[in-house]
PDB file of N, CA and C in Angstrom:
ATOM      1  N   UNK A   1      89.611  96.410  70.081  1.00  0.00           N
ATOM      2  CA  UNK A   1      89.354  95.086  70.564  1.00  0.00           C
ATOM      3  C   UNK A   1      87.875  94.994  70.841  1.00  0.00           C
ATOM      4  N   UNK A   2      87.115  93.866  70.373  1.00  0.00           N
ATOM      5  CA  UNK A   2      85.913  93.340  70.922  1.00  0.00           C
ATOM      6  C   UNK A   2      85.770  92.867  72.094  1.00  0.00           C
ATOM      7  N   UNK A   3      84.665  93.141  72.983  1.00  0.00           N
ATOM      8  CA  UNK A   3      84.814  92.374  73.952  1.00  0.00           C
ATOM      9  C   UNK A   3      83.061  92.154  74.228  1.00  0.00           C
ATOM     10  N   UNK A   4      83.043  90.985  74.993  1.00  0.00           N
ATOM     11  CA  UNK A   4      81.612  90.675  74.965  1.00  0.00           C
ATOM     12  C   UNK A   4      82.333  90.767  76.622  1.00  0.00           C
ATOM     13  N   UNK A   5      80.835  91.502  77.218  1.00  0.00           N
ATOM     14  CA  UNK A   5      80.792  91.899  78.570  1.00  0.00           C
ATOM     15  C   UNK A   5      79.987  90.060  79.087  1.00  0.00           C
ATOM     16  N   UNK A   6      80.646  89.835  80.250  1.00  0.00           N
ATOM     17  CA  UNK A   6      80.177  88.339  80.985  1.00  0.00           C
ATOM     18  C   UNK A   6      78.549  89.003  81.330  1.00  0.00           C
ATOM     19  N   UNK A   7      77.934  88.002  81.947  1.00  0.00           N
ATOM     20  CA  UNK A   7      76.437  88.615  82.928  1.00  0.00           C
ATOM     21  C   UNK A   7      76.653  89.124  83.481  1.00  0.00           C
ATOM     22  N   UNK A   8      77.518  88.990  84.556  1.00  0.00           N
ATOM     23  CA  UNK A   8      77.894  89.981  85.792  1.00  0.00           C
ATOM     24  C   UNK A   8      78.698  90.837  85.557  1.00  0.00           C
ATOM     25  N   UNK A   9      79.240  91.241  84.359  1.00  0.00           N
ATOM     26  CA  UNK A   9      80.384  92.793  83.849  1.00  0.00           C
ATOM     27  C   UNK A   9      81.438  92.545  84.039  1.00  0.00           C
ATOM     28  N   UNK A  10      82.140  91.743  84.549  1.00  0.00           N
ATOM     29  CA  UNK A  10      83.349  91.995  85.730  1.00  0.00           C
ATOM     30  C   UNK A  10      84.997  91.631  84.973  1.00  0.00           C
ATOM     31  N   UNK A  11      85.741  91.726  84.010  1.00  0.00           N
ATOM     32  CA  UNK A  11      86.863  91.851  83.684  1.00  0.00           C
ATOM     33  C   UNK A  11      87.688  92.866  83.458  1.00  0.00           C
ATOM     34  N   UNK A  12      89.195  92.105  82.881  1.00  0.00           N
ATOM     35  CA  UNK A  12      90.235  92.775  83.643  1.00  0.00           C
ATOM     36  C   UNK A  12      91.186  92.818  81.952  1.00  0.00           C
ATOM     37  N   UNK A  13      91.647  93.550  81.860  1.00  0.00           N
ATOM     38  CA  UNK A  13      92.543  93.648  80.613  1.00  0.00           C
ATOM     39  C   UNK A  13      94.236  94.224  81.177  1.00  0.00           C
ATOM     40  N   UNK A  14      94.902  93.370  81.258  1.00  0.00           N
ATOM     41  CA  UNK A  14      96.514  93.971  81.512  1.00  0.00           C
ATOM     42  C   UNK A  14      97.495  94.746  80.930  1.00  0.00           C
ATOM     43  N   UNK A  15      97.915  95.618  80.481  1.00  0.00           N
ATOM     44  CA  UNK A  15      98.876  96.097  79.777  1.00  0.00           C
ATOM     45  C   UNK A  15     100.189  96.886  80.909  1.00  0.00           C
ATOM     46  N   UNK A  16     101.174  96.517  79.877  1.00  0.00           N
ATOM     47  CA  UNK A  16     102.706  96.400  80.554  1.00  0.00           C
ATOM     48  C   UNK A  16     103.020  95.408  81.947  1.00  0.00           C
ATOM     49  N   UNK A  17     102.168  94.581  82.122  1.00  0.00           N
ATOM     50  CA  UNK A  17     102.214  93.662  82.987  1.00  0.00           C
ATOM     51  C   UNK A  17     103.871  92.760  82.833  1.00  0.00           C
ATOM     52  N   UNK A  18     104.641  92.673  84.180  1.00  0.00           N
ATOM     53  CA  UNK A  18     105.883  92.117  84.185  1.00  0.00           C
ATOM     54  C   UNK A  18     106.237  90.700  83.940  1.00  0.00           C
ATOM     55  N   UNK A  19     105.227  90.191  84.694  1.00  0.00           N
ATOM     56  CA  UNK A  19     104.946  88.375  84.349  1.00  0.00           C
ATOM     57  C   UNK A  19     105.882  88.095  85.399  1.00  0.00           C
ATOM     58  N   UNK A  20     107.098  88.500  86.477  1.00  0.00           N
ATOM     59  CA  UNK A  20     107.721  88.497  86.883  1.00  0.00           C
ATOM     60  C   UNK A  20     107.389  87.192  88.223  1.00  0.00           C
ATOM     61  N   UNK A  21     105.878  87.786  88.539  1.00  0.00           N
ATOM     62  CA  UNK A  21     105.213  86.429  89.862  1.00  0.00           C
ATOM     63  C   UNK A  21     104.901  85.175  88.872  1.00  0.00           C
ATOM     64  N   UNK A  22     103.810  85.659  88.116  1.00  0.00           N
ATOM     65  CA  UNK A  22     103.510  84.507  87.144  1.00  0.00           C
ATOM     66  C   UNK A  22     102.563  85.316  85.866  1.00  0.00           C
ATOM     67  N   UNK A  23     102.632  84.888  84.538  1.00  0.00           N
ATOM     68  CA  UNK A  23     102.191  85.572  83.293  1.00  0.00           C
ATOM     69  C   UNK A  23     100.719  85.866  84.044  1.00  0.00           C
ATOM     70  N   UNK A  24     100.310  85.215  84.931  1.00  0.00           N
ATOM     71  CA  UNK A  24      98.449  85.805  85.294  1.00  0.00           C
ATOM     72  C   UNK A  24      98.786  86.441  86.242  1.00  0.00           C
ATOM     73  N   UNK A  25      99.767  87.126  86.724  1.00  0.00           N
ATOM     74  CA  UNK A  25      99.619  88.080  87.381  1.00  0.00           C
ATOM     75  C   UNK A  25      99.046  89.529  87.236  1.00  0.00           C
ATOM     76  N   UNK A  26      97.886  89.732  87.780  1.00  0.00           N
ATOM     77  CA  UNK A  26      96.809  90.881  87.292  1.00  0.00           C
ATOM     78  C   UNK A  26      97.376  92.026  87.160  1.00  0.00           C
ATOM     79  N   UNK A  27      98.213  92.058  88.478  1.00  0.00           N
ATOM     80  CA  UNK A  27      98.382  93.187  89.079  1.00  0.00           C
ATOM     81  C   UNK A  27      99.559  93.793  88.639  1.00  0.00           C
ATOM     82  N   UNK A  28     100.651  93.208  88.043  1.00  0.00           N
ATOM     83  CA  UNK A  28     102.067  93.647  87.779  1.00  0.00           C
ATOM     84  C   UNK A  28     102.310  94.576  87.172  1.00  0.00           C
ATOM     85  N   UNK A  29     101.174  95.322  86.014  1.00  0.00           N
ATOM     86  CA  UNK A  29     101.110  96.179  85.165  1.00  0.00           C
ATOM     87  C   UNK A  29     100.121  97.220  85.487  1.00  0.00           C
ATOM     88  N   UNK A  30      99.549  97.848  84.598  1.00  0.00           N
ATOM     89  CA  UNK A  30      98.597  98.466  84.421  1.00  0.00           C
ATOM     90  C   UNK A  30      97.469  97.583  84.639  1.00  0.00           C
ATOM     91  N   UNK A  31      96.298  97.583  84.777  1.00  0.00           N
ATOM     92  CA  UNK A  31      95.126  96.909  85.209  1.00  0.00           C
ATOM     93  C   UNK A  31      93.452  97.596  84.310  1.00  0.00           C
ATOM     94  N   UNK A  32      92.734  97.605  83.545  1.00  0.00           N
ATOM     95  CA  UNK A  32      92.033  98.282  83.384  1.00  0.00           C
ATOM     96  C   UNK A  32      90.812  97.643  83.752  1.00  0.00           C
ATOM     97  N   UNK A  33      89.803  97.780  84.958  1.00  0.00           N
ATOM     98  CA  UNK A  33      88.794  96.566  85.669  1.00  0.00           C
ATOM     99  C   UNK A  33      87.948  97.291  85.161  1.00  0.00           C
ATOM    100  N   UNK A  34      87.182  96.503  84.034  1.00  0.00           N
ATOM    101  CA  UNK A  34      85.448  97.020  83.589  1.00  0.00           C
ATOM    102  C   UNK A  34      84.371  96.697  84.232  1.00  0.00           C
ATOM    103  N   UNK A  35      83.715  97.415  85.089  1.00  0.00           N
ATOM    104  CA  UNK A  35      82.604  97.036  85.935  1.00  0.00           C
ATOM    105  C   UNK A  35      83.194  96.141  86.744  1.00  0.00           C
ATOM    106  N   UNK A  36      83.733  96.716  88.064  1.00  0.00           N
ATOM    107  CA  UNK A  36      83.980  95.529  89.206  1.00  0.00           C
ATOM    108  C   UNK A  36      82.505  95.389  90.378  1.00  0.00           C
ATOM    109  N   UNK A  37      82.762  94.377  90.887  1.00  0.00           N
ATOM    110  CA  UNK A  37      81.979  94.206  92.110  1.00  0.00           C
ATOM    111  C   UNK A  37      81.399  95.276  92.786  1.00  0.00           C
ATOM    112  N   UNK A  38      82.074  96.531  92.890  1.00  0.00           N
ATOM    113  CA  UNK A  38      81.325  97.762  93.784  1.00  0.00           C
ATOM    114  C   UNK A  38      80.868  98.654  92.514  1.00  0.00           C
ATOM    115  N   UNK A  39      80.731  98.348  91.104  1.00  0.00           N
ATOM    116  CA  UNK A  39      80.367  99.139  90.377  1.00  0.00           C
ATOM    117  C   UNK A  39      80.954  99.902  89.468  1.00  0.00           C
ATOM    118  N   UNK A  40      82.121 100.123  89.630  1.00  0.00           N
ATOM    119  CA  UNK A  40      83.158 101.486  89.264  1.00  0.00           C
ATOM    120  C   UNK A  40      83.407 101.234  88.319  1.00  0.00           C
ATOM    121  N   UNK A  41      84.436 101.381  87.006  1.00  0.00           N
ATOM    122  CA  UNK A  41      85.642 101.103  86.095  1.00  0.00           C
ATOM    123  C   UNK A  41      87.055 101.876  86.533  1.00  0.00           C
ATOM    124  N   UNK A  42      88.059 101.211  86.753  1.00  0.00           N
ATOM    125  CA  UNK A  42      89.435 101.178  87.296  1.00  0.00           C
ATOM    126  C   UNK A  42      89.993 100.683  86.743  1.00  0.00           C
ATOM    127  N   UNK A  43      91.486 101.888  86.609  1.00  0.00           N
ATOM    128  CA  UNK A  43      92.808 101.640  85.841  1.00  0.00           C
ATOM    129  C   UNK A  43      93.593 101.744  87.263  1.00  0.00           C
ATOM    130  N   UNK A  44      94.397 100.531  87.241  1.00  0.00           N
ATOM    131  CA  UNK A  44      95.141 100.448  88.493  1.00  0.00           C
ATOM    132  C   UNK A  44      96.556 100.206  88.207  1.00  0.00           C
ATOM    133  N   UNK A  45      97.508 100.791  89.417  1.00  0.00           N
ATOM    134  CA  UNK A  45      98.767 100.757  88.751  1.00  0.00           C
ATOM    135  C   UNK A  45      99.402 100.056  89.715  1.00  0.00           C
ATOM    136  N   UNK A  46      99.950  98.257  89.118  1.00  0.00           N
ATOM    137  CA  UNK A  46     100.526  97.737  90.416  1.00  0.00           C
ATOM    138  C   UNK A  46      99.388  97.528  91.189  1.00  0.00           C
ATOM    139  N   UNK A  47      98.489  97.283  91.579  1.00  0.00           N
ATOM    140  CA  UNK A  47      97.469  96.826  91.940  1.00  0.00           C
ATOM    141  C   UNK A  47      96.816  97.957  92.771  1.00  0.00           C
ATOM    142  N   UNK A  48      97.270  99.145  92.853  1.00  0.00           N
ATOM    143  CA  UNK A  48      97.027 100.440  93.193  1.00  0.00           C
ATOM    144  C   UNK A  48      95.991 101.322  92.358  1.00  0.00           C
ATOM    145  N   UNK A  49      95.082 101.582  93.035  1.00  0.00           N
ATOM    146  CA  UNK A  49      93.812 102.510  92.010  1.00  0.00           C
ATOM    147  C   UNK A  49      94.568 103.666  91.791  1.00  0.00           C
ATOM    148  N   UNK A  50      94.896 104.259  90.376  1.00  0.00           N
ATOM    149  CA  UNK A  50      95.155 105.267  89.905  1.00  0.00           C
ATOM    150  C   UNK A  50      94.028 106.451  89.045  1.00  0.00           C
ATOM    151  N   UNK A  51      93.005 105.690  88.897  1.00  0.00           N
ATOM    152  CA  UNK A  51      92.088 106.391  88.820  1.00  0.00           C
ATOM    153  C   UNK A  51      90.734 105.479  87.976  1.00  0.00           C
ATOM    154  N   UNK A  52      89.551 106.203  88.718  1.00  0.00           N
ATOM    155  CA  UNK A  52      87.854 105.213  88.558  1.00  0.00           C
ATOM    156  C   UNK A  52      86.907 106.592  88.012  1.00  0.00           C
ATOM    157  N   UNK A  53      85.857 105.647  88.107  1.00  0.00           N
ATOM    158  CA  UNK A  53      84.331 106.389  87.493  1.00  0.00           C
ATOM    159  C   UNK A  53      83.710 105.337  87.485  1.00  0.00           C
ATOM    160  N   UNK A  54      82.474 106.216  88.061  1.00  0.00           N
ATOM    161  CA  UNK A  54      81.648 105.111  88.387  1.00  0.00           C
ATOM    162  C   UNK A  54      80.478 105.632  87.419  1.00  0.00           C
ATOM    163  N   UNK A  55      81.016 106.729  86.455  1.00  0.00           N
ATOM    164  CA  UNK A  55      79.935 107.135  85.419  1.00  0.00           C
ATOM    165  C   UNK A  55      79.799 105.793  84.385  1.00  0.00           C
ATOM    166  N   UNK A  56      79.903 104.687  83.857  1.00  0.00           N
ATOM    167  CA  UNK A  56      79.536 104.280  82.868  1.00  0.00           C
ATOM    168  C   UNK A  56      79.455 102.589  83.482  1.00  0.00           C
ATOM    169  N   UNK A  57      78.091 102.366  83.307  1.00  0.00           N
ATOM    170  CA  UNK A  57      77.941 100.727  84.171  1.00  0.00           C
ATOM    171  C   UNK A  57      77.714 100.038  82.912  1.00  0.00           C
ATOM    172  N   UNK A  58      78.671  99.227  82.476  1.00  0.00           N
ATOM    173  CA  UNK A  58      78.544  97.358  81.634  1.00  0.00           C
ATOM    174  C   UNK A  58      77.250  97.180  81.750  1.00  0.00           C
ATOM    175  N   UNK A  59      76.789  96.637  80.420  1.00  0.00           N
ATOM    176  CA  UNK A  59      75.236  95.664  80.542  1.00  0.00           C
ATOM    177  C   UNK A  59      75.978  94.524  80.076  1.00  0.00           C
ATOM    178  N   UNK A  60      75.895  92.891  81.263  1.00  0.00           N
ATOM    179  CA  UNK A  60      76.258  92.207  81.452  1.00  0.00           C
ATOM    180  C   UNK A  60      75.751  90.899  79.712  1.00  0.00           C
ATOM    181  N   UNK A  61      76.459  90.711  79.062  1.00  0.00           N
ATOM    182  CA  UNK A  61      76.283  90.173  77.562  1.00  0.00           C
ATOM    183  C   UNK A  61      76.081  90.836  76.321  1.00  0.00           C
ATOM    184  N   UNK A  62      76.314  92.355  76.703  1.00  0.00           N
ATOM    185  CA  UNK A  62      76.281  92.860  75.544  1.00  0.00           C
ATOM    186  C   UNK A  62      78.147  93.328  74.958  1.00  0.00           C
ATOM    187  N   UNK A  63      78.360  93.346  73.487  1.00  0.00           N
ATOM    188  CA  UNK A  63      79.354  93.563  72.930  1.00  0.00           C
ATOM    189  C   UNK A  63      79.910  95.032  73.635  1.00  0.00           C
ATOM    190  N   UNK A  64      81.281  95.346  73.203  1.00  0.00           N
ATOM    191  CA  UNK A  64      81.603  96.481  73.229  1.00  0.00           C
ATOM    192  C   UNK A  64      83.090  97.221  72.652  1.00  0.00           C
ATOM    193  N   UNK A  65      83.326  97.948  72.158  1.00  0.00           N
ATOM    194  CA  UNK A  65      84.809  97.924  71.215  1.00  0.00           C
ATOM    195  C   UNK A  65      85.270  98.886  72.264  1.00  0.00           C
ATOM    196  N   UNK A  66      86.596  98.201  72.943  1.00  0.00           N
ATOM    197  CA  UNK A  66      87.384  99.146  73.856  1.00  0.00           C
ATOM    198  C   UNK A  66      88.529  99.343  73.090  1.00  0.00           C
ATOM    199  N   UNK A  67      88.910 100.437  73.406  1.00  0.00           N
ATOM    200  CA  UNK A  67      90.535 100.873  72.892  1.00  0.00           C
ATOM    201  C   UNK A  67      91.378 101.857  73.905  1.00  0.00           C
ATOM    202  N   UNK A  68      92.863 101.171  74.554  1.00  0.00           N
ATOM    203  CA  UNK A  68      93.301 101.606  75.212  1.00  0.00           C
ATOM    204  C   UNK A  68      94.808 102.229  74.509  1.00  0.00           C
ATOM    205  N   UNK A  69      94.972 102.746  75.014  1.00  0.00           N
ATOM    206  CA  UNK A  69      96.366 103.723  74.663  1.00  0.00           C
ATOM    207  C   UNK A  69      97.358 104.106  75.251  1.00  0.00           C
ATOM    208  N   UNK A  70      98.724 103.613  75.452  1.00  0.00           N
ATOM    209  CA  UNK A  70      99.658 104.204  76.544  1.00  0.00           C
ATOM    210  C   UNK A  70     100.524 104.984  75.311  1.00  0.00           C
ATOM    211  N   UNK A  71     100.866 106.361  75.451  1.00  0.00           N
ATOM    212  CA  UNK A  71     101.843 106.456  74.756  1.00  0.00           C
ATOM    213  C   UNK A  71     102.711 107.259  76.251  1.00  0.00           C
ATOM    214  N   UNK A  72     103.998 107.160  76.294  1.00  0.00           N
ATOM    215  CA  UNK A  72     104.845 107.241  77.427  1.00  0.00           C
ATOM    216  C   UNK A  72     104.167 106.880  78.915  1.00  0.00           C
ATOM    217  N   UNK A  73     103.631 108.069  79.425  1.00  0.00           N
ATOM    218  CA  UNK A  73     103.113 108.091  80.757  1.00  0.00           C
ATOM    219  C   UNK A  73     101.631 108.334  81.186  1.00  0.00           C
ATOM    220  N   UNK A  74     101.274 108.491  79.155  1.00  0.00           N
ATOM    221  CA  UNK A  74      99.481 108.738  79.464  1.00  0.00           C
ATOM    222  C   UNK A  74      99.083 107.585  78.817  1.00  0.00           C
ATOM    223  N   UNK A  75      97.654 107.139  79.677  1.00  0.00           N
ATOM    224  CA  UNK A  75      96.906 106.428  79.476  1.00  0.00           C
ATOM    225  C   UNK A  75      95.597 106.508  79.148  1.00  0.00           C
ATOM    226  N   UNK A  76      94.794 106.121  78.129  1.00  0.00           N
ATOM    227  CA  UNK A  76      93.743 106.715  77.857  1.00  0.00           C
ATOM    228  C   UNK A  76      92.743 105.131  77.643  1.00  0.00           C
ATOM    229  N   UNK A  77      91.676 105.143  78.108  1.00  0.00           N
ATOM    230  CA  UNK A  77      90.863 104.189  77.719  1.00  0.00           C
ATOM    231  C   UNK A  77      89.304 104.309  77.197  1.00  0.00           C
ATOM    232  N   UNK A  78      89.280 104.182  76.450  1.00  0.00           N
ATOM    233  CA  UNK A  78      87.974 104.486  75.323  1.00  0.00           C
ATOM    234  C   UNK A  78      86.884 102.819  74.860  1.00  0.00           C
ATOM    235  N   UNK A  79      85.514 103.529  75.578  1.00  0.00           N
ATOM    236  CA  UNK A  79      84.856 102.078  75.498  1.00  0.00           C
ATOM    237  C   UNK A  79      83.700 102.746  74.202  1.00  0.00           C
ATOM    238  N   UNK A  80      83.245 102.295  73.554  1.00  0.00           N
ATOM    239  CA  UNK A  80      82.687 102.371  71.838  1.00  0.00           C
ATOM    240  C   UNK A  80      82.668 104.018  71.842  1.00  0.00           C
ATOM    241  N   UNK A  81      84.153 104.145  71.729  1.00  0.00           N
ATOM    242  CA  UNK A  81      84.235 105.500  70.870  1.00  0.00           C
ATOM    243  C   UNK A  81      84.620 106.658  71.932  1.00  0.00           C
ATOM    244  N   UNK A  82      84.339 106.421  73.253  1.00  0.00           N
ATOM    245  CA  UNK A  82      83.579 107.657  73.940  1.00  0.00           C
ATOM    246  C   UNK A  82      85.209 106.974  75.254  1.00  0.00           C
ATOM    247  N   UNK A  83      85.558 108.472  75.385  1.00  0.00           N
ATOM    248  CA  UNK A  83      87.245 108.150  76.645  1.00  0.00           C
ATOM    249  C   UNK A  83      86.262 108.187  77.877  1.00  0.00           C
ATOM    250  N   UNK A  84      86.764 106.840  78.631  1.00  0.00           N
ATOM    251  CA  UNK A  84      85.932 106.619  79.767  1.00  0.00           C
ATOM    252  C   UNK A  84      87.112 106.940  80.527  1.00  0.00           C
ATOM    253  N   UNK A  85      88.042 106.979  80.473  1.00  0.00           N
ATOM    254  CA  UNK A  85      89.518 107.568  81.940  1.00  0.00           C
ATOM    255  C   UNK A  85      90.467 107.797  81.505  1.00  0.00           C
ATOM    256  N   UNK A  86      91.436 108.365  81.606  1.00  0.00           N
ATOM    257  CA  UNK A  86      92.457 108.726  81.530  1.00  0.00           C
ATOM    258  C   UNK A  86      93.545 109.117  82.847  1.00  0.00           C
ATOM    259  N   UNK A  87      94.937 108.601  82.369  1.00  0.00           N
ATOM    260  CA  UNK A  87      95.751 108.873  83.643  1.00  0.00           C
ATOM    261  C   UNK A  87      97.311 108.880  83.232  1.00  0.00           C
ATOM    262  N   UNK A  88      97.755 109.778  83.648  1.00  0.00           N
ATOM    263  CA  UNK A  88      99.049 110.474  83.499  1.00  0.00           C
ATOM    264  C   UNK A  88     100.082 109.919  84.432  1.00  0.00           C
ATOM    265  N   UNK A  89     101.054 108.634  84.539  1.00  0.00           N
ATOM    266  CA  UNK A  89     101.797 108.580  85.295  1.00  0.00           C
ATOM    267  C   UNK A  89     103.146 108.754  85.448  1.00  0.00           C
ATOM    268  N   UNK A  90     103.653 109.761  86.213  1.00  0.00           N
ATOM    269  CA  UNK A  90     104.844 110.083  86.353  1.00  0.00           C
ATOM    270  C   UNK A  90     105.950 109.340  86.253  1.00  0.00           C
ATOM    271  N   UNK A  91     105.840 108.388  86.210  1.00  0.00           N
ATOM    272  CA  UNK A  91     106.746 107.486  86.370  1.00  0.00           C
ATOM    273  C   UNK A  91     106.044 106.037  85.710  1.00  0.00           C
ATOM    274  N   UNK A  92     106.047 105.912  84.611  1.00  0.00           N
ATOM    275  CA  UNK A  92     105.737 105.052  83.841  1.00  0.00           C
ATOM    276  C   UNK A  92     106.506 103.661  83.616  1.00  0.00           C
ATOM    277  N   UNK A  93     105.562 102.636  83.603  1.00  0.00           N
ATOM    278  CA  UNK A  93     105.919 101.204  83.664  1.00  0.00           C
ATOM    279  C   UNK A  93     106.633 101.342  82.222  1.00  0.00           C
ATOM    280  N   UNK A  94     107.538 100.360  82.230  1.00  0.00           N
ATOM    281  CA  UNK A  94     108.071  99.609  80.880  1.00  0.00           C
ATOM    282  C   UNK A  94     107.129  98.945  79.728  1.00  0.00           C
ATOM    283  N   UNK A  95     107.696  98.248  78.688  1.00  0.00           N
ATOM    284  CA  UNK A  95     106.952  97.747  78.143  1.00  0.00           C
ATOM    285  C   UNK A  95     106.868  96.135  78.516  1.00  0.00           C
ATOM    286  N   UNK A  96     105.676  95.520  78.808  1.00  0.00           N
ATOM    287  CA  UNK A  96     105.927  94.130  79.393  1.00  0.00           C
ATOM    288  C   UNK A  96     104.585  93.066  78.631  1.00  0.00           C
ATOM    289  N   UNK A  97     104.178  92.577  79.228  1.00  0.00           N
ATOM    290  CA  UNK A  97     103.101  91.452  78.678  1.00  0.00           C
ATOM    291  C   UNK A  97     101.568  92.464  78.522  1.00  0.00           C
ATOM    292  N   UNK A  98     101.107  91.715  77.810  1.00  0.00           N
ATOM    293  CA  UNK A  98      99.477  92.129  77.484  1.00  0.00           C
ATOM    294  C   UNK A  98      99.517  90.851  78.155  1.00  0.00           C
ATOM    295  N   UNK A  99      97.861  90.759  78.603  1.00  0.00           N
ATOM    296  CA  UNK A  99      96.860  90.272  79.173  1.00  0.00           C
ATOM    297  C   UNK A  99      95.596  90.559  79.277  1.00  0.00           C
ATOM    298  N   UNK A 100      94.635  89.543  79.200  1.00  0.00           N
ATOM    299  CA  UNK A 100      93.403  89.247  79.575  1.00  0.00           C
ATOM    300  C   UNK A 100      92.665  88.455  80.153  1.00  0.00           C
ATOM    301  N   UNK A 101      91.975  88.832  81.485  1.00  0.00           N
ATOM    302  CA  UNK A 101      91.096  87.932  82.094  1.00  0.00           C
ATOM    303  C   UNK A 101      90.125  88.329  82.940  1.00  0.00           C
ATOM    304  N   UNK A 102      90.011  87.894  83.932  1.00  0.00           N
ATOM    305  CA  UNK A 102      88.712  87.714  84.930  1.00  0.00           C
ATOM    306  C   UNK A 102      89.336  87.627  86.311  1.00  0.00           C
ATOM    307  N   UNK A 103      89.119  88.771  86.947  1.00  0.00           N
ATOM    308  CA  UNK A 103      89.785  88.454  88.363  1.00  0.00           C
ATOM    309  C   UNK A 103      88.734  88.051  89.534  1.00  0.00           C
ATOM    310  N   UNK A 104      87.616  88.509  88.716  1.00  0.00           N
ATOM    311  CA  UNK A 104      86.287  87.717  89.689  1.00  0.00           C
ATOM    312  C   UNK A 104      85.582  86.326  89.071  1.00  0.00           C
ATOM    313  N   UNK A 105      86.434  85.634  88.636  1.00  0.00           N
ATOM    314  CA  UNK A 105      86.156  84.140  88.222  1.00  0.00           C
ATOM    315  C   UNK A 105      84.798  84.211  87.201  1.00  0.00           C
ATOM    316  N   UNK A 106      84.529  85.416  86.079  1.00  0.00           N
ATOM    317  CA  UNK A 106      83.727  85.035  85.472  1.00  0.00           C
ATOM    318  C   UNK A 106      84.406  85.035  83.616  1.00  0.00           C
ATOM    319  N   UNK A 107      82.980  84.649  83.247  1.00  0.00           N
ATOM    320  CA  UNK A 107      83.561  84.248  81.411  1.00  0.00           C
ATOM    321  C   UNK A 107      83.467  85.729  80.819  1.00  0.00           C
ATOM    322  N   UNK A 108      84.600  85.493  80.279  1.00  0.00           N
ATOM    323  CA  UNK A 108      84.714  87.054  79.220  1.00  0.00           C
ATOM    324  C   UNK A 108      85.471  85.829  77.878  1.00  0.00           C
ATOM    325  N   UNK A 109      84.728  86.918  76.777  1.00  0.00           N
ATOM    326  CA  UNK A 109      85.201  86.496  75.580  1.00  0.00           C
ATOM    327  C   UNK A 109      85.326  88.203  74.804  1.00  0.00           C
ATOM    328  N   UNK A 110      86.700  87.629  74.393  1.00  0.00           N
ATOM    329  CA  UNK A 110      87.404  89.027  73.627  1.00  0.00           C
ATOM    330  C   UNK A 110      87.756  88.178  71.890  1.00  0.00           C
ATOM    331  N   UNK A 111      87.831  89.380  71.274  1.00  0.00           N
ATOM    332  CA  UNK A 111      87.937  89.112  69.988  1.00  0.00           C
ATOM    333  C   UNK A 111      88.311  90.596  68.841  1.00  0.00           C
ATOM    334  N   UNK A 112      89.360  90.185  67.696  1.00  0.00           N
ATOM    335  CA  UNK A 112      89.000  91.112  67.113  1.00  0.00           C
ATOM    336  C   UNK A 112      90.367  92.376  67.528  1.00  0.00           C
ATOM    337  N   UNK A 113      91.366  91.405  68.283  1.00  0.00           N
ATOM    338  CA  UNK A 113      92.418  92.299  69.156  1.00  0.00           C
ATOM    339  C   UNK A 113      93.297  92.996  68.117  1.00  0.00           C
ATOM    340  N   UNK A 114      93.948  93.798  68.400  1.00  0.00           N
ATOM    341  CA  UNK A 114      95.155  94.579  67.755  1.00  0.00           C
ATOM    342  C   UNK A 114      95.764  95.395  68.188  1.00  0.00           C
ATOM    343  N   UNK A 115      97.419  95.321  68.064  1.00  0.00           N
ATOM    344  CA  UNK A 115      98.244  95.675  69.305  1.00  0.00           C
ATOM    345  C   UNK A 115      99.212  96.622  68.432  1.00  0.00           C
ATOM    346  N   UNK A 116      99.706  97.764  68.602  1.00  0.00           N
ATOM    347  CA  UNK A 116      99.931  98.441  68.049  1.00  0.00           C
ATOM    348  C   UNK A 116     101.063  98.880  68.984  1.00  0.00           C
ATOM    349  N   UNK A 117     102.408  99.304  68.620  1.00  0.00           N
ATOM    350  CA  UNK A 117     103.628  99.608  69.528  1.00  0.00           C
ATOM    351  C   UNK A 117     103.580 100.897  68.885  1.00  0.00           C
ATOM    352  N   UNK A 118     104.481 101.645  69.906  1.00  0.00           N
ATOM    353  CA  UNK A 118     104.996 103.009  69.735  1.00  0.00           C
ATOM    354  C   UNK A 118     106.385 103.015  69.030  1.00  0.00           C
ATOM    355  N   UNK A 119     106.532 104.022  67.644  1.00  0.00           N
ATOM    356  CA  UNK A 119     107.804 104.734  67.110  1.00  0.00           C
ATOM    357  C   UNK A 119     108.999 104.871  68.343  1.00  0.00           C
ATOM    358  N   UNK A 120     109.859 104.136  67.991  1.00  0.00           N
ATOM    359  CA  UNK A 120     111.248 104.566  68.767  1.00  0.00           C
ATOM    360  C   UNK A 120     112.161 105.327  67.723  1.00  0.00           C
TER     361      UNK A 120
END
C-alpha cells in the first residue's frame, strides 16, 4: 500500500477491526499508529499498546510503501521494505474489517492498496 504521510505524520491503518461500535471504530481491531503525537509508531490491540518504537520518525508529505502481515497470531509491519514491529499475539483477533484513517483529525491519502487473505 502507498501512503502519503499528512504534515504532521499522524495516521492510523485498522486490520481485523469488528465494526461492532461503528465501521470507524479505531480501536476494535488491530491498530497500526504511524507517527503519533508523542512520536512513537504503535500496533495496538483493542486500543491497548501491544508494542512501539520510537526508532523510525515519518517526514510529514513524503510517500511511503507500508506492508502489514497477520498470518494467525503474528503480526509484522514493514514501512519501504525495512520490518519496523512485530508482535505475536496469543490469542488472536478474528478476521473482521480493514480500515483507514486519522485519529488525530489530519489528511492522509493512501493508494495503490492490496489485500491479500490467508490459505484455509
Amino acid at each position: 500500500m502507498k501512503y502519503i504521510s499528512p504534515k504532521d505524520k499522524n495516521s492510523v491503518v485498522v486490520v481485523c477491526g469488528s465494526g461492532v461500535a461503528n465501521i470507524g471504530d479505531l480501536m476494535s481491531g488491530y491498530a497500526f499508529c504511524f507517527g503519533t503525537p508523542q512520536g512513537k509508531n504503535v500496533i495496538l490491540r483493542q486500543g491497548t499498546e501491544a508494542a512501539s518504537t520510537y526508532y523510525f520518525h515519518p517526514v510529514g508529505g513524503r510517500e511511503y510503501l507500508m506492508e502489514i502481515q497477520k498470518v494467525g497470531g503474528k503480526l509484522r509491519w514493514f514501512v519501504d521494505g525495512a520490518q519496523l514491529l512485530e508482535y505475536e499475539d496469543s490469542q488472536p483477533l478474528q478476521p473482521g474489517f480493514l480500515g483507514f484513517g486519522s485519529k488525530w483529525a489530519t489528511k492522509v491519502r493512501y493508494g495503490d492498496v492490496e489485500l491479500w487473505g490467508e490459505k484455509r
